[in-house]
PDB file of N, CA and C in Angstrom:
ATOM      1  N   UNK A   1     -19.526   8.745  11.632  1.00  0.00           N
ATOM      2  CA  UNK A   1     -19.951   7.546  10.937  1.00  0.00           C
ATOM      3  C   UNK A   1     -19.095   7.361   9.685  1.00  0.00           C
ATOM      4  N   UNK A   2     -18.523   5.939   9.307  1.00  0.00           N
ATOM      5  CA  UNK A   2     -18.082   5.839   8.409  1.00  0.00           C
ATOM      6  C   UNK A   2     -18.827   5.540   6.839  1.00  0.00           C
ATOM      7  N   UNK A   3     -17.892   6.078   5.743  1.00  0.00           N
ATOM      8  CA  UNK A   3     -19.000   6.711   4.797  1.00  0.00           C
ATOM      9  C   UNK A   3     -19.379   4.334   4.232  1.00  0.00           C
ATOM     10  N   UNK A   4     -20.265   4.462   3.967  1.00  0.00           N
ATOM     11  CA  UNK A   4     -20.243   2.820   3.536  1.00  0.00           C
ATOM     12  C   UNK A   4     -20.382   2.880   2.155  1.00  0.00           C
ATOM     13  N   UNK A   5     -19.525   1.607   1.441  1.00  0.00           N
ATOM     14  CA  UNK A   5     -18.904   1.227   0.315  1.00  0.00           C
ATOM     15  C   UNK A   5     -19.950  -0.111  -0.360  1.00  0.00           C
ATOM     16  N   UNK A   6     -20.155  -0.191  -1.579  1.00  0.00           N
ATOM     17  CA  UNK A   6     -20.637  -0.867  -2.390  1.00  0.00           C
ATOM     18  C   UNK A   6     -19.580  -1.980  -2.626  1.00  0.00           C
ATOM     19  N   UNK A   7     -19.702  -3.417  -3.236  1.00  0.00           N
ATOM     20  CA  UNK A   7     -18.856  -3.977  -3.418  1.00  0.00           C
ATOM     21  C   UNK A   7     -18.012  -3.771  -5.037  1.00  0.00           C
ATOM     22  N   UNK A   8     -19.079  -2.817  -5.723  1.00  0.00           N
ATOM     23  CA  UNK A   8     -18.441  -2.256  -6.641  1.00  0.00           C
ATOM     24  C   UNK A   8     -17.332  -0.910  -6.272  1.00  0.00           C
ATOM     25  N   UNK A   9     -17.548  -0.297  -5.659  1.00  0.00           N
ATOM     26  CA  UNK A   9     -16.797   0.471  -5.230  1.00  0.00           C
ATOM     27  C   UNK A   9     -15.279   0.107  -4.363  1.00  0.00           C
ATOM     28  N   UNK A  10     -15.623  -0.837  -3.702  1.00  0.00           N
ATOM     29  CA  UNK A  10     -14.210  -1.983  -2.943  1.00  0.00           C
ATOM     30  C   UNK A  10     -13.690  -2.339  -3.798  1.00  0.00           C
ATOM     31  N   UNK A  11     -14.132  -2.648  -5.155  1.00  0.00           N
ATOM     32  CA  UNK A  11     -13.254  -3.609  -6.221  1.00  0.00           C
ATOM     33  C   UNK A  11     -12.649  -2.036  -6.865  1.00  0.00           C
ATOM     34  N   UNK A  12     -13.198  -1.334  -7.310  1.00  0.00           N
ATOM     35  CA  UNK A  12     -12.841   0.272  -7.426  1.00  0.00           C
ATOM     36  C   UNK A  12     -11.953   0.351  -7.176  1.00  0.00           C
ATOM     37  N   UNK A  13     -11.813   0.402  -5.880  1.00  0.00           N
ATOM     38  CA  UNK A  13     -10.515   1.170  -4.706  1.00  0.00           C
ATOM     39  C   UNK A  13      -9.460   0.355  -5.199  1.00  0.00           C
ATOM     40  N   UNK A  14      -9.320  -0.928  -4.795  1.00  0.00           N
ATOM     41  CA  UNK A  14      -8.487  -2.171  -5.423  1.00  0.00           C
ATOM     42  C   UNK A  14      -8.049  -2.283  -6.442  1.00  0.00           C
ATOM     43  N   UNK A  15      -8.900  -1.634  -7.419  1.00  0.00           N
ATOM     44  CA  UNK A  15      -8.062  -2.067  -8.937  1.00  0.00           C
ATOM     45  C   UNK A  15      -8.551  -3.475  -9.390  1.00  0.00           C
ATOM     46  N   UNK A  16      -9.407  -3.667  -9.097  1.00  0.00           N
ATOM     47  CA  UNK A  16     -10.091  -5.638  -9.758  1.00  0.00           C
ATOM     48  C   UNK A  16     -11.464  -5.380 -10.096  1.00  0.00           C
ATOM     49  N   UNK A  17     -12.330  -6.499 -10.340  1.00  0.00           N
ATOM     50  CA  UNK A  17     -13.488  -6.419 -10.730  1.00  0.00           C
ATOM     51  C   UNK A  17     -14.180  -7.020  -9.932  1.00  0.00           C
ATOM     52  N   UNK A  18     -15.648  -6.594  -9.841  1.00  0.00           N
ATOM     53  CA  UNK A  18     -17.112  -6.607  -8.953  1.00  0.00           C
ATOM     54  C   UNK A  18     -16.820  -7.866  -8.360  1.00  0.00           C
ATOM     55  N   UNK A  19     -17.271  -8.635  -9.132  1.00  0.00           N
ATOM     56  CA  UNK A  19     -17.436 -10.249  -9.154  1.00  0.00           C
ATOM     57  C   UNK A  19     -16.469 -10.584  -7.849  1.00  0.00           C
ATOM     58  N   UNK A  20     -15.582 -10.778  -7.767  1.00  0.00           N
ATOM     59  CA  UNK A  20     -14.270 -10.899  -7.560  1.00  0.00           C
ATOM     60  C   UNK A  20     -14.632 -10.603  -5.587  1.00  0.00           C
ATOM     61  N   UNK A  21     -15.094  -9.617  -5.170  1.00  0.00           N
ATOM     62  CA  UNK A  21     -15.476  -8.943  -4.061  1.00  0.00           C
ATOM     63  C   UNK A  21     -16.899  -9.772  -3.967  1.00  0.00           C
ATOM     64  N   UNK A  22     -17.378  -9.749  -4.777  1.00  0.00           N
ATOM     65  CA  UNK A  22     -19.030 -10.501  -4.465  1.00  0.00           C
ATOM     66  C   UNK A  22     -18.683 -12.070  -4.209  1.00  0.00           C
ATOM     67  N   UNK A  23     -18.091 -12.301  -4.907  1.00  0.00           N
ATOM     68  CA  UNK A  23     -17.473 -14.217  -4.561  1.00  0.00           C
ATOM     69  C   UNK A  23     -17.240 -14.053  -2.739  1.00  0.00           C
ATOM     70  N   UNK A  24     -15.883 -13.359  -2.710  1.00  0.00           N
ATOM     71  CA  UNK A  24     -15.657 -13.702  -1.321  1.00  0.00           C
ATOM     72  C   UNK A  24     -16.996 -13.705  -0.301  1.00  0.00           C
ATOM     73  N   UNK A  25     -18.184 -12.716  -0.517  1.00  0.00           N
ATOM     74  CA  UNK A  25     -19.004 -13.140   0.465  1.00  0.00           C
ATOM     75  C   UNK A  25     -20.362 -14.297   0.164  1.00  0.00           C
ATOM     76  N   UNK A  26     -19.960 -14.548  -1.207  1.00  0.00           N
ATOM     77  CA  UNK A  26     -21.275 -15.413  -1.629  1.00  0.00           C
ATOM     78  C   UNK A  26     -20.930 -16.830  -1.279  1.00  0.00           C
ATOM     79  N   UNK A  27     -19.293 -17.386  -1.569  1.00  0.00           N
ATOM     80  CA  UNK A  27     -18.901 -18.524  -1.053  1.00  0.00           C
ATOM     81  C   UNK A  27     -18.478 -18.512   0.607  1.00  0.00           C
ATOM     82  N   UNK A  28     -18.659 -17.649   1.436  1.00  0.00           N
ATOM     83  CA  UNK A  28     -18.306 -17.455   2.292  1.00  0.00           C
ATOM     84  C   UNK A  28     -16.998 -17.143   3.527  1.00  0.00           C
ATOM     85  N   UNK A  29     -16.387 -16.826   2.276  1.00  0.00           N
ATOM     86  CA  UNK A  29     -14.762 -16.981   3.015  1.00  0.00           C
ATOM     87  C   UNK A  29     -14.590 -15.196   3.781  1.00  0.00           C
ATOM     88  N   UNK A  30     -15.736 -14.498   3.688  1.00  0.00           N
ATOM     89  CA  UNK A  30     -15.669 -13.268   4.496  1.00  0.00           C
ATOM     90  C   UNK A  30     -17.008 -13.741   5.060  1.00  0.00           C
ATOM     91  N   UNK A  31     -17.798 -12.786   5.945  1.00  0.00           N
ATOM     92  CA  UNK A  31     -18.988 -12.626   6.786  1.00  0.00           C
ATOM     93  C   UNK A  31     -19.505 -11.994   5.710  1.00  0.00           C
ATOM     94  N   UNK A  32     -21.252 -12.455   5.791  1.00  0.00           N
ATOM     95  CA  UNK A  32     -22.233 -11.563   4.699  1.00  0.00           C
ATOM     96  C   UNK A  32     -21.808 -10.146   5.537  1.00  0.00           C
ATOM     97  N   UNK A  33     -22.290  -8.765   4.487  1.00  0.00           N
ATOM     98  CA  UNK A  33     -22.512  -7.189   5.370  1.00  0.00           C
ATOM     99  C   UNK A  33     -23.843  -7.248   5.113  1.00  0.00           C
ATOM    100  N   UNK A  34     -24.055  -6.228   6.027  1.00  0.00           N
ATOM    101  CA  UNK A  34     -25.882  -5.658   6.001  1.00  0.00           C
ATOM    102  C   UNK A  34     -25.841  -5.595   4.454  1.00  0.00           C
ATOM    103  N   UNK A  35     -27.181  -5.568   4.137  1.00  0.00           N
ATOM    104  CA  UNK A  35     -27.453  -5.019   2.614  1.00  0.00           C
ATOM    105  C   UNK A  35     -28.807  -3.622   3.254  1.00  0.00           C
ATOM    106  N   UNK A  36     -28.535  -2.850   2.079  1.00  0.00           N
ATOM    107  CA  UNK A  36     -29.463  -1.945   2.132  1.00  0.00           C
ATOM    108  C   UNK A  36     -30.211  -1.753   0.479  1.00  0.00           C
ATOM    109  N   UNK A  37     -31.178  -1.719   0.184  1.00  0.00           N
ATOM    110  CA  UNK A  37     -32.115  -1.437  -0.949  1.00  0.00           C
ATOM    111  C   UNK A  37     -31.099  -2.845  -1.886  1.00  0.00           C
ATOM    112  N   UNK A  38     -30.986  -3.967  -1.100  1.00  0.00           N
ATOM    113  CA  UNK A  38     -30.311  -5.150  -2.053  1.00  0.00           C
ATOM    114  C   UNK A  38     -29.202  -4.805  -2.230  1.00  0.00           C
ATOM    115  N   UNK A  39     -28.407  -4.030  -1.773  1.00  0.00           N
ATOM    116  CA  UNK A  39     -26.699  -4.169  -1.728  1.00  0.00           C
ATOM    117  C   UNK A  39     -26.013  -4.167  -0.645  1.00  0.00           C
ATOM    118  N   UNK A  40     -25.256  -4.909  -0.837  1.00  0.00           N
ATOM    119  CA  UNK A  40     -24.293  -5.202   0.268  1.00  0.00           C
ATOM    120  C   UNK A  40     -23.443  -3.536   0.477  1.00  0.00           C
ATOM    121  N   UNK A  41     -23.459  -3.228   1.800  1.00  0.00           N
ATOM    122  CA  UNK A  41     -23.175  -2.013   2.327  1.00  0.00           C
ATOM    123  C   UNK A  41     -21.620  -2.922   3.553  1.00  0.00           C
ATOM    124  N   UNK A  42     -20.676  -1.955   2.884  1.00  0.00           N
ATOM    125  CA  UNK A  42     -19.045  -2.883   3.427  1.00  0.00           C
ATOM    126  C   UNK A  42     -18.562  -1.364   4.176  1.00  0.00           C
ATOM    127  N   UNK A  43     -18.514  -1.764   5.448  1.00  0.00           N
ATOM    128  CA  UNK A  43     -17.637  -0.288   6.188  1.00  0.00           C
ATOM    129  C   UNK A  43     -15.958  -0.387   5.929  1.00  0.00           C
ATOM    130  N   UNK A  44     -15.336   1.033   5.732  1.00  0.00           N
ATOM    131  CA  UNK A  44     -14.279   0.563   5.293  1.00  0.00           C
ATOM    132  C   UNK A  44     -13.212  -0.525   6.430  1.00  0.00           C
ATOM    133  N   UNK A  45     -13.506  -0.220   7.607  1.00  0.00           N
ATOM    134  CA  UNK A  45     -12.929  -0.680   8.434  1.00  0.00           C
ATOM    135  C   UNK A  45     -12.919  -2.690   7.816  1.00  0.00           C
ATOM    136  N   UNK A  46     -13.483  -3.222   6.745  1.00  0.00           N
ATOM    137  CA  UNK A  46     -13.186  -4.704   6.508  1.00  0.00           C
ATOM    138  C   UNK A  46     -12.293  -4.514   5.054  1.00  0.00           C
ATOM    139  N   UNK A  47     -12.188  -3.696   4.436  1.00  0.00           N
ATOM    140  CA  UNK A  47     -11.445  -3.798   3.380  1.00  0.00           C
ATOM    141  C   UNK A  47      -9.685  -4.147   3.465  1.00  0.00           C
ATOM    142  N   UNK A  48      -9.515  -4.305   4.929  1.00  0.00           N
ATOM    143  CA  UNK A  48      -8.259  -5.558   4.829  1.00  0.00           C
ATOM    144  C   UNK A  48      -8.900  -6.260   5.017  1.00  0.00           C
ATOM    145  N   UNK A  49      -9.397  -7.085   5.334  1.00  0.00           N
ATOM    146  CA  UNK A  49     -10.102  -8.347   5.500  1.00  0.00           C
ATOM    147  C   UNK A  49     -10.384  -8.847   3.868  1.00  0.00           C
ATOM    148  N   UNK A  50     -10.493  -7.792   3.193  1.00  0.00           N
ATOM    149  CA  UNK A  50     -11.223  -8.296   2.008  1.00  0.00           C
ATOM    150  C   UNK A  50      -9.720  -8.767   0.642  1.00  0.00           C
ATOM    151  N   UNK A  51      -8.719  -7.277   1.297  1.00  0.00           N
ATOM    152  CA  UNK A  51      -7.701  -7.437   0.590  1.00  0.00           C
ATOM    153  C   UNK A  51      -6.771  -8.514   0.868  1.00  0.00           C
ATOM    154  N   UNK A  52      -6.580  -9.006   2.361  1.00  0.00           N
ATOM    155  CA  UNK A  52      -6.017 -10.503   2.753  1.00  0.00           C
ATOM    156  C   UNK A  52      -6.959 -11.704   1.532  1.00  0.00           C
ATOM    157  N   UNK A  53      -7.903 -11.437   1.814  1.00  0.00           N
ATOM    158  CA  UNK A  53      -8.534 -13.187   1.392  1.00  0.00           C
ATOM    159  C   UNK A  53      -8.590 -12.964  -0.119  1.00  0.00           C
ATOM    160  N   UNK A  54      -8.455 -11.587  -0.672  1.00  0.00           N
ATOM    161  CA  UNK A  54      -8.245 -11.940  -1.976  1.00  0.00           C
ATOM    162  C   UNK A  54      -6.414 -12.432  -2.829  1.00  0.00           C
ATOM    163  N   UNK A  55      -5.542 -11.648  -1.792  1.00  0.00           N
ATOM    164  CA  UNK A  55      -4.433 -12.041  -1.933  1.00  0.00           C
ATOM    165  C   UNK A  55      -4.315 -13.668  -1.442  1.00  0.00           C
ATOM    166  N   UNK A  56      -4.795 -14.189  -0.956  1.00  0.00           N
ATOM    167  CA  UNK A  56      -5.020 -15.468  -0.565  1.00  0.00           C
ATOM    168  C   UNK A  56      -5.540 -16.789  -2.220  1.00  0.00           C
ATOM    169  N   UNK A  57      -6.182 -15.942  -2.473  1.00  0.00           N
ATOM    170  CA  UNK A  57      -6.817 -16.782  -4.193  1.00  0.00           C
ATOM    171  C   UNK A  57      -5.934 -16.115  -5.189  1.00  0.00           C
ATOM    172  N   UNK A  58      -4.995 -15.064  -4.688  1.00  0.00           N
ATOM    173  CA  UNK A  58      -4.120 -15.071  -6.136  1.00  0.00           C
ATOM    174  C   UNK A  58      -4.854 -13.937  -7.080  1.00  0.00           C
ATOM    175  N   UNK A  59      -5.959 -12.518  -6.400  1.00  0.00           N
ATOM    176  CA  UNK A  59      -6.595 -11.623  -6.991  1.00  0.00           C
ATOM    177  C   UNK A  59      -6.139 -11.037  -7.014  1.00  0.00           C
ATOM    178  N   UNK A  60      -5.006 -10.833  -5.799  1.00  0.00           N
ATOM    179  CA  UNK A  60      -4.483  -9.380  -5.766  1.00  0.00           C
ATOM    180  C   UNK A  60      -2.862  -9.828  -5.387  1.00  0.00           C
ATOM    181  N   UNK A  61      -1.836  -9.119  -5.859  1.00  0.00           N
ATOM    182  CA  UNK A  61      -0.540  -9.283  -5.805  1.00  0.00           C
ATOM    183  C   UNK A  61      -0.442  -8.902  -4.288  1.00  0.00           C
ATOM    184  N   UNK A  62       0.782  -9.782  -4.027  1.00  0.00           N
ATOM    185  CA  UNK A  62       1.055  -9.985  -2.591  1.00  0.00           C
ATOM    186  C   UNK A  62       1.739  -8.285  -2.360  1.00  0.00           C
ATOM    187  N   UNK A  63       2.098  -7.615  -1.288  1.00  0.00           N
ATOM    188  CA  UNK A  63       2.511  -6.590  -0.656  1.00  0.00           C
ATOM    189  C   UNK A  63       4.164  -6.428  -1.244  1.00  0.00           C
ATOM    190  N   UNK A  64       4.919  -8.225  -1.393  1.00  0.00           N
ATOM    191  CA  UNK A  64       6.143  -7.895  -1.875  1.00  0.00           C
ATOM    192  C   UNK A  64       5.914  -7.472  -3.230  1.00  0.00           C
ATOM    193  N   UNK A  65       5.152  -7.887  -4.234  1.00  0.00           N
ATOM    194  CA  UNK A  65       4.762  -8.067  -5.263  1.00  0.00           C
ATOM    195  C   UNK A  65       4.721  -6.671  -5.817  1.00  0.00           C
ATOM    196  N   UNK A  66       3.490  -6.434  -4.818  1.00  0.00           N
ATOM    197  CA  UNK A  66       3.686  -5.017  -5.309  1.00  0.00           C
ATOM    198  C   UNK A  66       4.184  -3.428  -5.798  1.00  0.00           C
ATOM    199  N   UNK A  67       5.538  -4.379  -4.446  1.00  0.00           N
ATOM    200  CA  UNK A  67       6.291  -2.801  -4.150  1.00  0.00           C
ATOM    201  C   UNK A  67       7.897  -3.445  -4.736  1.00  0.00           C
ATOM    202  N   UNK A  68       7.444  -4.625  -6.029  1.00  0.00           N
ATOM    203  CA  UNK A  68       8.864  -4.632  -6.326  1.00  0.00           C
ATOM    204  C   UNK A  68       8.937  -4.048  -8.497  1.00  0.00           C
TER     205      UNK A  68
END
């Protein structure tokens, strides 16, 4: 089983802030995740999903970006 991630913890991994990860599923541009005790519970297996659509709004530096 994969270990499951908080959306504070996704923004963690990333290097950005909470908010930022909570937008993409509150305006809908990702799928809601299960929530458990009121938090959204994210398997890592979507955290490209999460890192595309934030490079998409300009959150996260593009791949060239990064590695220049």
């Amino acid at each position: 089983m994969s270990r499951l991630l908080t959306t504070r913890e996704v923004a963690d991994v990333l290097g950005t802030e909470t908010w930022r990860v909570q937008r993409l599923f509150e305006e809908g541009h990702l799928p809601e995740p299960p929530r458990f005790a009121g938090r959204r519970v994210i398997t890592p297996d979507l955290i490209p999903s999460i890192v595309d659509a934030m490079r998409a709004r300009g959150w996260l530096p593009t791949e060239a970006e990064a590695s220049a």
